[in-house]
N, C-alpha and C. Protein backbone atom coordinates (compact mmCIF):
# COMPACT_ATOMS: atom_id res chain seq x y z
N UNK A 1 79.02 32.62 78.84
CA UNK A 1 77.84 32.75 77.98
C UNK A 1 77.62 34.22 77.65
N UNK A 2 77.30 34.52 76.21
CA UNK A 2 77.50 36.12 75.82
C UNK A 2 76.45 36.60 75.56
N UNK A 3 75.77 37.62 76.50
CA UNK A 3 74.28 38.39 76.20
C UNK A 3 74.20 38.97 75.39
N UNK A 4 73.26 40.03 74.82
CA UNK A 4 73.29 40.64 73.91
C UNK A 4 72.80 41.96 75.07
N UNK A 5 73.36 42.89 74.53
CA UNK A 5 72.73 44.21 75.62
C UNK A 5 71.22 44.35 76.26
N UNK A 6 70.70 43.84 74.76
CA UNK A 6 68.95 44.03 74.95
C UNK A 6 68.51 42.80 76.39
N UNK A 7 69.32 41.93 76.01
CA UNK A 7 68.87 41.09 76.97
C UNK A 7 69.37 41.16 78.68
N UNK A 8 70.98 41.82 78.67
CA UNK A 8 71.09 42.18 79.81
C UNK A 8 70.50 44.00 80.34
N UNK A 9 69.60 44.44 79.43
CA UNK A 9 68.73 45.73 79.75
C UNK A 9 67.77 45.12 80.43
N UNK A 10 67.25 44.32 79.83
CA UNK A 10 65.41 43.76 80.26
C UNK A 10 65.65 42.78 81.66
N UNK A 11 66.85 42.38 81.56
CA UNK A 11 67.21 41.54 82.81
C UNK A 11 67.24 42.38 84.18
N UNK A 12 68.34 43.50 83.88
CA UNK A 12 68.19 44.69 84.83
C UNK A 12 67.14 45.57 85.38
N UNK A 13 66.41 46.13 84.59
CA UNK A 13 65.59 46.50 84.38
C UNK A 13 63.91 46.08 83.76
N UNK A 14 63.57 45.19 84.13
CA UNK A 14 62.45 44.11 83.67
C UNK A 14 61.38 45.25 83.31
N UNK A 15 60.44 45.11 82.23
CA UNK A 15 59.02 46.21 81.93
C UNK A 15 58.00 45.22 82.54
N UNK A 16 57.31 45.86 83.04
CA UNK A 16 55.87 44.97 83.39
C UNK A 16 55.85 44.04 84.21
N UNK A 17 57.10 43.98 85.27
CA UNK A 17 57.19 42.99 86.24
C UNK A 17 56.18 43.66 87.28
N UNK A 18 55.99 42.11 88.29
CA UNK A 18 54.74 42.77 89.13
C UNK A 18 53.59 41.29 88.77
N UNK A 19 52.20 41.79 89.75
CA UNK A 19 51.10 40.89 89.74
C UNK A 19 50.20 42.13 89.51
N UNK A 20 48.85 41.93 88.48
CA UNK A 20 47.84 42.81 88.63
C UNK A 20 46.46 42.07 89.76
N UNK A 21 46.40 42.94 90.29
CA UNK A 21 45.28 42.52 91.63
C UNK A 21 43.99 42.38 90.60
N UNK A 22 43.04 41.89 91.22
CA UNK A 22 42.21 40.96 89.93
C UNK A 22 42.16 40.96 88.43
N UNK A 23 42.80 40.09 87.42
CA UNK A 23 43.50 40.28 86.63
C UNK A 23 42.36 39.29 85.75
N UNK A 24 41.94 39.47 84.68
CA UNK A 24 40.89 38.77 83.99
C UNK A 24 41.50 37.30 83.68
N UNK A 25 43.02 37.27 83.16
CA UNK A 25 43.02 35.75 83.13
C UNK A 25 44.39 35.84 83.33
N UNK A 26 45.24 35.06 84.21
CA UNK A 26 46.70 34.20 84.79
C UNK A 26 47.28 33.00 83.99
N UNK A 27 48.03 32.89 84.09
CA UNK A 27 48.69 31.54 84.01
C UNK A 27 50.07 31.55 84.67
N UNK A 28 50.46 30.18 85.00
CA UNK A 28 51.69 29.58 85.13
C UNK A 28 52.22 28.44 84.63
N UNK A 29 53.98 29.08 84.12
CA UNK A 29 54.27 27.71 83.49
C UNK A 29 55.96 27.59 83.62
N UNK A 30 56.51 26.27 83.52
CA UNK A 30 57.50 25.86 84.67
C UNK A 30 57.46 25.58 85.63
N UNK A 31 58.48 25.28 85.93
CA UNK A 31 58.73 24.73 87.59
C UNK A 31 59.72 25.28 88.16
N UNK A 32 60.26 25.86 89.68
CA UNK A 32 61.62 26.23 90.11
C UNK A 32 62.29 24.84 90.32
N UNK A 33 61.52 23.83 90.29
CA UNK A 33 62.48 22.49 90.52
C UNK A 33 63.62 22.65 89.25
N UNK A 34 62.65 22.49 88.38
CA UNK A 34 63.48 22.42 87.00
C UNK A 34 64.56 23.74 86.25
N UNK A 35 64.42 24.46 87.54
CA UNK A 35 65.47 26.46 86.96
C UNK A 35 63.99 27.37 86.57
N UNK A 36 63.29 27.52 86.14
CA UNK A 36 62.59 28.39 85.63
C UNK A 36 61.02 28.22 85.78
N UNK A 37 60.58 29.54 86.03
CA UNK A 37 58.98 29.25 86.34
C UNK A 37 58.58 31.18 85.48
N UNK A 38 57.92 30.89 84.91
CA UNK A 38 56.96 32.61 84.79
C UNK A 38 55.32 32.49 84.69
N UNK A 39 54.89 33.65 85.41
CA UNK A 39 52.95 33.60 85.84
C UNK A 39 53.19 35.34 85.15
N UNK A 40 52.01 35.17 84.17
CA UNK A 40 51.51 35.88 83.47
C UNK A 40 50.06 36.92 84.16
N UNK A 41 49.62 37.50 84.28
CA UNK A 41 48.29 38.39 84.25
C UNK A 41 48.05 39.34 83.33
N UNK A 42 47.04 39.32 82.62
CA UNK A 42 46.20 39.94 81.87
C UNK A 42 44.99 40.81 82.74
N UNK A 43 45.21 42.04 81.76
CA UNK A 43 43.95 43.01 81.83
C UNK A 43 43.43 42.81 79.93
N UNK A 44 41.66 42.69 79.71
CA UNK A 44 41.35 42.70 78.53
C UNK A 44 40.27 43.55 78.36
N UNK A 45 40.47 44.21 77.29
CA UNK A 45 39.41 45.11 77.41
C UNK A 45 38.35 43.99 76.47
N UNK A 46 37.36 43.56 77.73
CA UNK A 46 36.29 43.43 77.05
C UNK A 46 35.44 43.16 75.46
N UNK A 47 35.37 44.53 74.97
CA UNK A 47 34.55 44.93 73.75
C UNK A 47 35.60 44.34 72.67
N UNK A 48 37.26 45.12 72.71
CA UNK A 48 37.82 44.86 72.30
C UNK A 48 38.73 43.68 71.67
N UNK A 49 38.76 42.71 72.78
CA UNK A 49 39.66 42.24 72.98
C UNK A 49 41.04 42.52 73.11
N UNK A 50 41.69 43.38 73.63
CA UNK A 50 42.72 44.33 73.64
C UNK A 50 43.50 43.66 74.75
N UNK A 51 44.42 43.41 74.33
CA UNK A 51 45.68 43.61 76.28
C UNK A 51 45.87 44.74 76.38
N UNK A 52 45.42 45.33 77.57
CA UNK A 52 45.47 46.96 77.85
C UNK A 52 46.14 46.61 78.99
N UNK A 53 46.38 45.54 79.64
CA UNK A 53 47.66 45.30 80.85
C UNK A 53 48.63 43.81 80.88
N UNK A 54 49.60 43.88 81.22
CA UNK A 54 50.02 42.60 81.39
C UNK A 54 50.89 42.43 82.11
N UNK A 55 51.25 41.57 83.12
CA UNK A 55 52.30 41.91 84.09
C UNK A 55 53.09 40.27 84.24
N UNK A 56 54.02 40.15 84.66
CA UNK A 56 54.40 38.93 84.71
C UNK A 56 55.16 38.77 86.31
N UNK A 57 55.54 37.38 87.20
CA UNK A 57 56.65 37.14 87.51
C UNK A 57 57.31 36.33 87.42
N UNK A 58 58.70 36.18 87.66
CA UNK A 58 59.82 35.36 86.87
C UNK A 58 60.76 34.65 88.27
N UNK A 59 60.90 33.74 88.13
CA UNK A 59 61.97 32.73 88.85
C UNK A 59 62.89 31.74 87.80
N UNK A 60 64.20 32.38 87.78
CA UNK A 60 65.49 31.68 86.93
C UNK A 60 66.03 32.75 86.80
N UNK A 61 66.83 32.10 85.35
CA UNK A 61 67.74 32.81 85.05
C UNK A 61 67.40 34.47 84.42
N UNK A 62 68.65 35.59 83.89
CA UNK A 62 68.74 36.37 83.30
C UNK A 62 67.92 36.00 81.94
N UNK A 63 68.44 35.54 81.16
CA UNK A 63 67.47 34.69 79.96
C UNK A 63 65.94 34.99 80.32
N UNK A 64 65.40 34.07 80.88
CA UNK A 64 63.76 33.88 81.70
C UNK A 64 63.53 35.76 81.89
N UNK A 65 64.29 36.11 83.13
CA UNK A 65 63.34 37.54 82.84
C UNK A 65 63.49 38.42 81.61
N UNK A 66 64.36 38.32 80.97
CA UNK A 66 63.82 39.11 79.79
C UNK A 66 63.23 38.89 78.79
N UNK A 67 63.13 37.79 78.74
CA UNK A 67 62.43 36.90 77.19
C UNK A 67 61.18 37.03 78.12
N UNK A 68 60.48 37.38 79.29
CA UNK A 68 58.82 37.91 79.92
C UNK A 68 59.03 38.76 79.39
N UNK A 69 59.97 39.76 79.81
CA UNK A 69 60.11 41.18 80.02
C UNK A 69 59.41 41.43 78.50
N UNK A 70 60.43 41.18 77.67
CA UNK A 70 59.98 41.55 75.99
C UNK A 70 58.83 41.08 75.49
N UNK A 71 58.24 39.31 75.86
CA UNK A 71 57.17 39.54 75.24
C UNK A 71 55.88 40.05 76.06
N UNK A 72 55.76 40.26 77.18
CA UNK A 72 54.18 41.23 77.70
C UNK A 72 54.72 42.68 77.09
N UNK A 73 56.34 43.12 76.90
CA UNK A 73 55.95 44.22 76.31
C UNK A 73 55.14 44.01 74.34
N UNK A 74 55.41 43.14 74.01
CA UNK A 74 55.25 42.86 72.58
C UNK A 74 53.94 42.33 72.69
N UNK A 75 53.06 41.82 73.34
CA UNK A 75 51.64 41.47 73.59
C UNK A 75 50.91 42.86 74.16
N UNK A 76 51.31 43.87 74.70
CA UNK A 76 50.88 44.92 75.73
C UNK A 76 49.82 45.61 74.07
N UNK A 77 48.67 45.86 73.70
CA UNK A 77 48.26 46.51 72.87
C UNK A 77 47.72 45.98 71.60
N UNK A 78 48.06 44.27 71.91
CA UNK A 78 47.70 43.90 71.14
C UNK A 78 46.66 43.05 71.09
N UNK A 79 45.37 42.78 70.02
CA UNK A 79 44.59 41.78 70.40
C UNK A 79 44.77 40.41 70.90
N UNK A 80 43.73 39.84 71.61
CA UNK A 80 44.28 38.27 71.98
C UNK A 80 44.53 37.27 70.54
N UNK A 81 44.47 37.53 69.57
CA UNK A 81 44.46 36.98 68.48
C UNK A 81 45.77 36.97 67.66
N UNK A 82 46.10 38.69 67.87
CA UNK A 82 47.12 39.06 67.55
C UNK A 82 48.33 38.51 68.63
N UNK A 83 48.15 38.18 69.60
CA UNK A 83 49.10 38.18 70.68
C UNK A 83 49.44 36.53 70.52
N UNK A 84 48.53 35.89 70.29
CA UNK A 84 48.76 34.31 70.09
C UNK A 84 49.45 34.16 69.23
N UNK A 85 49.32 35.12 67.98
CA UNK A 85 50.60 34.33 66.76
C UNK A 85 52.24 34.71 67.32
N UNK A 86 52.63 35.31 67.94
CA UNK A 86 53.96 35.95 68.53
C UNK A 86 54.41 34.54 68.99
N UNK A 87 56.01 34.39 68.66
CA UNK A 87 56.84 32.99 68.51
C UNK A 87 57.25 33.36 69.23
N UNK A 88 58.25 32.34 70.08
CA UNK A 88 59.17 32.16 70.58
C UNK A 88 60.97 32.86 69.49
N UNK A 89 60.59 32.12 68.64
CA UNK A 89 61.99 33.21 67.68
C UNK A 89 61.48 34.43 67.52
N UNK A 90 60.35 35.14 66.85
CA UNK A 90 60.30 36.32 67.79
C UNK A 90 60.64 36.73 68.61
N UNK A 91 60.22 36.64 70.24
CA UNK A 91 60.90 37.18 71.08
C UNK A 91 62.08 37.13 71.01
N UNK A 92 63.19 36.12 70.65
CA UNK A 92 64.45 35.95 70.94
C UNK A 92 64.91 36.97 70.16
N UNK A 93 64.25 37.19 68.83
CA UNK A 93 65.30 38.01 67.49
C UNK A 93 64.77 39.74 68.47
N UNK A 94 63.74 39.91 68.55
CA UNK A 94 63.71 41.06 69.76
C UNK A 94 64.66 41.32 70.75
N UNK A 95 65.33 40.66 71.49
CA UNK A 95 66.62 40.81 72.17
C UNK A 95 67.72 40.47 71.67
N UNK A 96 67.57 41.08 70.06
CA UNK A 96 69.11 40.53 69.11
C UNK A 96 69.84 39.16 69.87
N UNK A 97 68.91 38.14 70.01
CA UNK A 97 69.66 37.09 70.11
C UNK A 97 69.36 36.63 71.30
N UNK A 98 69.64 34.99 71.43
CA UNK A 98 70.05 34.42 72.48
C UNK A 98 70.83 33.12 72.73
N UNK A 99 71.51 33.03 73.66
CA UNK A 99 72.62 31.74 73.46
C UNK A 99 71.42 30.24 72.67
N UNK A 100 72.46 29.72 71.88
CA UNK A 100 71.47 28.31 71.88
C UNK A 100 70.99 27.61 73.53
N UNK A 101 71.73 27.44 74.16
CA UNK A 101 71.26 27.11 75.44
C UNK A 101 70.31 27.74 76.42
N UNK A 102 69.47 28.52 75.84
CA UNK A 102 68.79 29.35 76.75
C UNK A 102 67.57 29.75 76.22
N UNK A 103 67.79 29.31 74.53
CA UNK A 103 66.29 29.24 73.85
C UNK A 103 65.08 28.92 74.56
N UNK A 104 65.21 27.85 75.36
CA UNK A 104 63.59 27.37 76.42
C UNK A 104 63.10 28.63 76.99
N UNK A 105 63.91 29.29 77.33
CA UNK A 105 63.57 30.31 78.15
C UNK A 105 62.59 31.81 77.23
N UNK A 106 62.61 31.31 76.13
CA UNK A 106 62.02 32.29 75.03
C UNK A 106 60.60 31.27 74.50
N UNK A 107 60.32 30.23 74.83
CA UNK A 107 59.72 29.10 74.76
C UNK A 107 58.49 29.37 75.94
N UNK A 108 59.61 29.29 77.06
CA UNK A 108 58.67 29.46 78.14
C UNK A 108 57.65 30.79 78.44
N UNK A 109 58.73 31.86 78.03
CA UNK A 109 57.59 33.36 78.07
C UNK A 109 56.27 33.26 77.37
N UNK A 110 56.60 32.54 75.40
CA UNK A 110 55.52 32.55 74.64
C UNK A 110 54.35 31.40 75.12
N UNK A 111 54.76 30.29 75.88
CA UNK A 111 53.88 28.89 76.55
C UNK A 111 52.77 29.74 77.07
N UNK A 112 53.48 30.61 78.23
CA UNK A 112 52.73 31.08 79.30
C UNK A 112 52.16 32.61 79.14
N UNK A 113 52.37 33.25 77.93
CA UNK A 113 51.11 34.40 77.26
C UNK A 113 50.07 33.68 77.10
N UNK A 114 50.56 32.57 75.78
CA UNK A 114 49.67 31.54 75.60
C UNK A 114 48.36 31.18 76.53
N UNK A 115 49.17 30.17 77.09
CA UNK A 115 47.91 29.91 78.47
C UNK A 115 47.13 30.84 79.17
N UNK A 116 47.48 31.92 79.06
CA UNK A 116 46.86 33.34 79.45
C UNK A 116 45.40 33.39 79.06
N UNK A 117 46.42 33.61 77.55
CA UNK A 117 45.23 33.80 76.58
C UNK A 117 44.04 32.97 76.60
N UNK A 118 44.16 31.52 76.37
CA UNK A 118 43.15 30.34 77.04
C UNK A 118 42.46 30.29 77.96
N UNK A 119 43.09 31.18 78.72
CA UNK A 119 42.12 31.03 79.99
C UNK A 119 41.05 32.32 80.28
N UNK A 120 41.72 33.04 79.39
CA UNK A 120 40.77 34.30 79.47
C UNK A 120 39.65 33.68 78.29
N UNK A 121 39.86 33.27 77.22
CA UNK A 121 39.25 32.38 76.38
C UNK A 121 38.43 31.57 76.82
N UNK A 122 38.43 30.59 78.01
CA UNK A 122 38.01 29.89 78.61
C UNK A 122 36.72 30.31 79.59
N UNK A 123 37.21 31.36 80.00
CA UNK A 123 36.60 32.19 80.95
C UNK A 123 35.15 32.83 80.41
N UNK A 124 35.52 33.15 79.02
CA UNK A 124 34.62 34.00 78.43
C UNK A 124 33.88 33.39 77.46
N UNK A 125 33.51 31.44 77.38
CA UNK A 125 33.22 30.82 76.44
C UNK A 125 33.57 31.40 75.06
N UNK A 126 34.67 32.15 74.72
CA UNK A 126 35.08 32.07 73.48
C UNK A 126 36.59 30.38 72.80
N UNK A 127 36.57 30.18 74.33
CA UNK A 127 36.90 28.64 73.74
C UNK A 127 36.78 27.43 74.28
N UNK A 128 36.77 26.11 74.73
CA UNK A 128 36.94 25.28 75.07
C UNK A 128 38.57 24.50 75.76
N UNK A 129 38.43 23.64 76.36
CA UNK A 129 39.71 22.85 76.96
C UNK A 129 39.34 21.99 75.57
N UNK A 130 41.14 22.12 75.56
CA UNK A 130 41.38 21.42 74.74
C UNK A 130 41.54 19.74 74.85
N UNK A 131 40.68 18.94 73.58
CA UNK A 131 40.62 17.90 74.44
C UNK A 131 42.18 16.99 73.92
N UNK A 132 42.50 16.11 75.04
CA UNK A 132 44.14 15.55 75.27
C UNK A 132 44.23 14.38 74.15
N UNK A 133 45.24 14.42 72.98
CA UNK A 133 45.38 13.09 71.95
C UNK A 133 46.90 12.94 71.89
N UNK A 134 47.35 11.91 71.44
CA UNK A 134 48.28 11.67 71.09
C UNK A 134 49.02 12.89 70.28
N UNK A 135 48.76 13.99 69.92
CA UNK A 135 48.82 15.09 68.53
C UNK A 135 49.36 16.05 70.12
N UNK A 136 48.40 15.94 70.79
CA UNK A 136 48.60 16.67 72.13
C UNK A 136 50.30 16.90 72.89
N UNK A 137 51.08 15.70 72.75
CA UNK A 137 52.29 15.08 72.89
C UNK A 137 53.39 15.92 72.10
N UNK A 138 52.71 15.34 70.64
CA UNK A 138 53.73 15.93 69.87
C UNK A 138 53.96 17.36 69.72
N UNK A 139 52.70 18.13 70.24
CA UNK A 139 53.20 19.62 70.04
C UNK A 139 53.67 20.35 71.29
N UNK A 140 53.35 19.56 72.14
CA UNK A 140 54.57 19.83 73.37
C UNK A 140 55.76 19.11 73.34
N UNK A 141 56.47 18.53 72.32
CA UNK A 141 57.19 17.86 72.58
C UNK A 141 58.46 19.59 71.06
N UNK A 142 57.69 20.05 70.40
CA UNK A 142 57.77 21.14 69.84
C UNK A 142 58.27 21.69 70.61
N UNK A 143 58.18 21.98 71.96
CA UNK A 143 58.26 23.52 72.50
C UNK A 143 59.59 22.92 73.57
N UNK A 144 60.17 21.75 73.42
CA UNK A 144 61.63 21.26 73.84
C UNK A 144 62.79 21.45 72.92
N UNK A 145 63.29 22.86 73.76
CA UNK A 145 64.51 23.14 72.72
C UNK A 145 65.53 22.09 73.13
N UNK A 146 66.77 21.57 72.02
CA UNK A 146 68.13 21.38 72.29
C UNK A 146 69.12 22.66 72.49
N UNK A 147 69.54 21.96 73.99
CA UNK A 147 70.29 23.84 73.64
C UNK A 147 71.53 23.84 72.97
N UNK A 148 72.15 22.47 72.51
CA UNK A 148 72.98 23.15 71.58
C UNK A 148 73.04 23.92 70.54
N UNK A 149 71.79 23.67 69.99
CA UNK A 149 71.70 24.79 69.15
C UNK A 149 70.83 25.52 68.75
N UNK A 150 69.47 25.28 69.95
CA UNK A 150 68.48 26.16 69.99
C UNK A 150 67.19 26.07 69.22
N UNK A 151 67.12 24.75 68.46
CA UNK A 151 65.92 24.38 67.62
C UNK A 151 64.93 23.32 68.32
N UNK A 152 64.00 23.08 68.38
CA UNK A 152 63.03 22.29 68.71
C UNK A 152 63.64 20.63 68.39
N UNK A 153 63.55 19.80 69.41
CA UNK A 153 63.65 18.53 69.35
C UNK A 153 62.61 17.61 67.75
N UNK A 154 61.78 18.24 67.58
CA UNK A 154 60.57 17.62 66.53
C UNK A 154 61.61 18.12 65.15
N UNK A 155 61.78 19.56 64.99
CA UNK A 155 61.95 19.97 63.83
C UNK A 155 63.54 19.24 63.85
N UNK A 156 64.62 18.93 64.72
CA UNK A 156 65.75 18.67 64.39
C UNK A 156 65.82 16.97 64.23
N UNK A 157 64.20 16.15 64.20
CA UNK A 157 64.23 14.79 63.70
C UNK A 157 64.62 13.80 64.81
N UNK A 158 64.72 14.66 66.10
CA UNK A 158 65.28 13.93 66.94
C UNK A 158 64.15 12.61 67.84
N UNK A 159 62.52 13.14 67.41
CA UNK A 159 61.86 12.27 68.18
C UNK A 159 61.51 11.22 67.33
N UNK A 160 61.77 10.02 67.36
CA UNK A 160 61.50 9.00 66.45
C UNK A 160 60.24 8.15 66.83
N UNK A 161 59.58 8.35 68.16
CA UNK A 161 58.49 7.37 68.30
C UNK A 161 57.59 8.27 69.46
N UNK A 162 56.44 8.46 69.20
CA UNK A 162 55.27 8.88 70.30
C UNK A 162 53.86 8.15 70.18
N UNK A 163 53.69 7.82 71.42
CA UNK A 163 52.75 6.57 71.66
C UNK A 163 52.28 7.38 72.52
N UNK A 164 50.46 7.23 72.89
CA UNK A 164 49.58 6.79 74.24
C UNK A 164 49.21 5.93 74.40
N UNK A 165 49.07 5.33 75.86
CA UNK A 165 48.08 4.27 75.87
C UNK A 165 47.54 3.76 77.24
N UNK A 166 46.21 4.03 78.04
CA UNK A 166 45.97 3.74 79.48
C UNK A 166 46.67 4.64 79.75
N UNK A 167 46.91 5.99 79.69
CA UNK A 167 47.74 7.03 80.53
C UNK A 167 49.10 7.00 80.70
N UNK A 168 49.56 6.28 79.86
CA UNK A 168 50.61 6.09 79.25
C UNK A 168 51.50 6.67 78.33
N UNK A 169 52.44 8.08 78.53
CA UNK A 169 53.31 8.69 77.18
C UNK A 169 54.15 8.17 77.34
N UNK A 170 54.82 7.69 75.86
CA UNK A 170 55.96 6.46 75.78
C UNK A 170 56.42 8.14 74.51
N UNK A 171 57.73 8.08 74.16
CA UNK A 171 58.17 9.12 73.50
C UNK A 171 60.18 8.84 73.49
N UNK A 172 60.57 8.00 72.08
CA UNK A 172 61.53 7.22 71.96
C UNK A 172 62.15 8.53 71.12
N UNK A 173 63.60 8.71 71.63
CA UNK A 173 64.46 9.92 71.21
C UNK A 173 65.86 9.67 70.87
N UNK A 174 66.13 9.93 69.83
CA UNK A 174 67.50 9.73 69.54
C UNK A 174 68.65 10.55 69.46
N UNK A 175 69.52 10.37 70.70
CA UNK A 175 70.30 11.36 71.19
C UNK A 175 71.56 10.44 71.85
N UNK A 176 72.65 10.68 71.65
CA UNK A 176 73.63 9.59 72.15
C UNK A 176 73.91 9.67 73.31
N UNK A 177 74.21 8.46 73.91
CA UNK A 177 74.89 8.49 75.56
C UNK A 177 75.71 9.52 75.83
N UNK A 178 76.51 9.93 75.09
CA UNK A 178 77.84 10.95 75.41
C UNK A 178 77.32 12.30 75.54
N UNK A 179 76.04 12.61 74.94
CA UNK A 179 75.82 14.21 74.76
C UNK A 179 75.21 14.81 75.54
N UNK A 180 76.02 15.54 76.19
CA UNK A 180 76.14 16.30 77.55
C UNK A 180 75.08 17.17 77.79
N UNK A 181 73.80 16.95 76.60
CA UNK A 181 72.20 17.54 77.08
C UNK A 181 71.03 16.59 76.93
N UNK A 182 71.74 15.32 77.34
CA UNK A 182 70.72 14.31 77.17
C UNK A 182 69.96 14.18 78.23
N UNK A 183 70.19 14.22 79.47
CA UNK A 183 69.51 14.41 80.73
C UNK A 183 68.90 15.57 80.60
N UNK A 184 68.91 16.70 79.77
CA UNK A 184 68.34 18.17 80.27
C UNK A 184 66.95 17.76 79.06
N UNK A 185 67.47 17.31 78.01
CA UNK A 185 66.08 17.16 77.33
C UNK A 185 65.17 15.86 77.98
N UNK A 186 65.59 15.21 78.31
CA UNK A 186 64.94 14.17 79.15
C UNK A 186 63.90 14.96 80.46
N UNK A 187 64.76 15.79 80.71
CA UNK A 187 63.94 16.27 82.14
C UNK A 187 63.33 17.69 81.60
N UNK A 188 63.13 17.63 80.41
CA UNK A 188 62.26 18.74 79.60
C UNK A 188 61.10 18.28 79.16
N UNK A 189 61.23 17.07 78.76
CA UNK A 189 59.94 15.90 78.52
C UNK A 189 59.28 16.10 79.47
N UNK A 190 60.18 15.70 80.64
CA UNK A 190 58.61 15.25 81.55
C UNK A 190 57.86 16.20 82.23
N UNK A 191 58.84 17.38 82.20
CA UNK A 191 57.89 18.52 82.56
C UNK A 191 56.67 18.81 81.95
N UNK A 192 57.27 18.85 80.52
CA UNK A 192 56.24 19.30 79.76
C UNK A 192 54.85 18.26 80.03
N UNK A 193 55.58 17.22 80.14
CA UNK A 193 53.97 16.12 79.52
C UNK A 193 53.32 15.93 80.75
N UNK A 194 54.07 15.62 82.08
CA UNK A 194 53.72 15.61 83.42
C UNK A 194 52.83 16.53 83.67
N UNK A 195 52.05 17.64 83.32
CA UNK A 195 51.51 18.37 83.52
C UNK A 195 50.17 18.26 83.28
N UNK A 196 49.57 17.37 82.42
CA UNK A 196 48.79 16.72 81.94
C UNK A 196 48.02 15.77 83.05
N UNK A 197 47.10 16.35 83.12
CA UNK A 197 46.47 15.12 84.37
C UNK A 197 46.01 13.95 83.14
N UNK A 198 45.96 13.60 81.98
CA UNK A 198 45.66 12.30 81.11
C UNK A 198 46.41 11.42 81.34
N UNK A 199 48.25 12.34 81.83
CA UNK A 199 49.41 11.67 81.52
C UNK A 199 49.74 10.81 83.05
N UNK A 200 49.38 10.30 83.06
CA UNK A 200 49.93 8.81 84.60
C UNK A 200 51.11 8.73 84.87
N UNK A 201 51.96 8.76 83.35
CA UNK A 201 53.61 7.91 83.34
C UNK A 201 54.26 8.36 82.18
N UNK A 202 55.52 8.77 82.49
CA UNK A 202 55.91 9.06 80.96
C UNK A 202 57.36 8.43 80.83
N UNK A 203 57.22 7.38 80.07
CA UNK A 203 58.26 6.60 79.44
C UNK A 203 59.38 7.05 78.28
N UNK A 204 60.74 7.79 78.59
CA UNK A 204 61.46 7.81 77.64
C UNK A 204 62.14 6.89 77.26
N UNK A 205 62.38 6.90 76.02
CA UNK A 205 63.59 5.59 75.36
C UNK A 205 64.78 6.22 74.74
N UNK A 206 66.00 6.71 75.24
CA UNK A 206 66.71 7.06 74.31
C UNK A 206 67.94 6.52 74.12
């Protein structure tokens, strides 16, 4: 698998790794069951809304720490507003690249700014929990790359059916027996949706 320098720099050398000791708002997202986990902390200035700190830590691969590494440096200065629109292809085109198979991992850095952000949001009644719908599904079902070639399962047409019902995600995918990332997107589903205390059970069909 072929890095791009930027990505084996930030791997070596990580910016902003570390925990900040009381940190206005955290998150975590991943699992080490599943290869990869990163926890975010924020410093905000207040008046501003500013990230004037951000620190992350990382469990996985090379991929995972630098796709943190780059985006708390690419959030570091910027408003929480400003920091929420920053993609996942962003970060990646920031480390000139990354294998199709390792895209999640540029997925996962932007998830978990994200949730940051929410919770400092949360914290400060500038927002609400978001409440859980069927719509809820489908845009986590967005943030499941294929790693063959690094695009979102939704945009490549691959999810053909998403249902709730009684705590119930049913989510029918079309991907053939033979293709040697059918188990990895399968066990990308349920991370994602499992996380969800609405979600009871999550039924794939593929």
């Amino acid at each position: 698998m072929k890095y791009s320098q930027k990505v084996l720099d930030h791997f070596m050398h990580p910016h902003n790794i570390g925990k900040l000791e009381l940190p206005d708002a955290k998150a975590t997202e991943g699992s080490p069951a599943c290869g990869d986990q990163v926890s975010m902390y924020l410093k905000v200035n207040e008046d501003s809304k500013v990230i004037e700190d951000i620190k992350f830590q990382s469990y996985g691969c090379a991929s995972n720490i630098a796709t943190a590494s780059i985006i708390t440096d690419m959030a570091k200065g910027k408003t929480l507003d400003e920091a929420k629109k920053l993609t996942w292809k962003q970060a990646a085109d920031e480390l000139d690249g990354l294998p199709p198979a390792k895209m999640h991992c540029s997925v996962l850095a932007v998830d978990t700014l994200r949730k940051a952000i929410k919770d400092y949001e949360i914290k400060h009644n500038l927002a609400s929990e978001d409440e859980f719908k069927k719509t809820t599904i489908v845009e986590e079902l967005k943030h499941i790359i294929y790693p063959k070639v690094g695009e979102d399962i939704v945009s490549l047409k691959m999810v053909k059916y998403v249902g709730f019902e009684n705590g119930v995600a049913t989510v029918d995918i079309e991907i053939p027996k033979f293709d040697q990332y059918r188990q990895n997107v399968a066990d990308e589903i349920r991370e994602h949706l499992e996380k969800y205390d609405a979600i009871k059970k999550v039924e794939i069909n593929m």
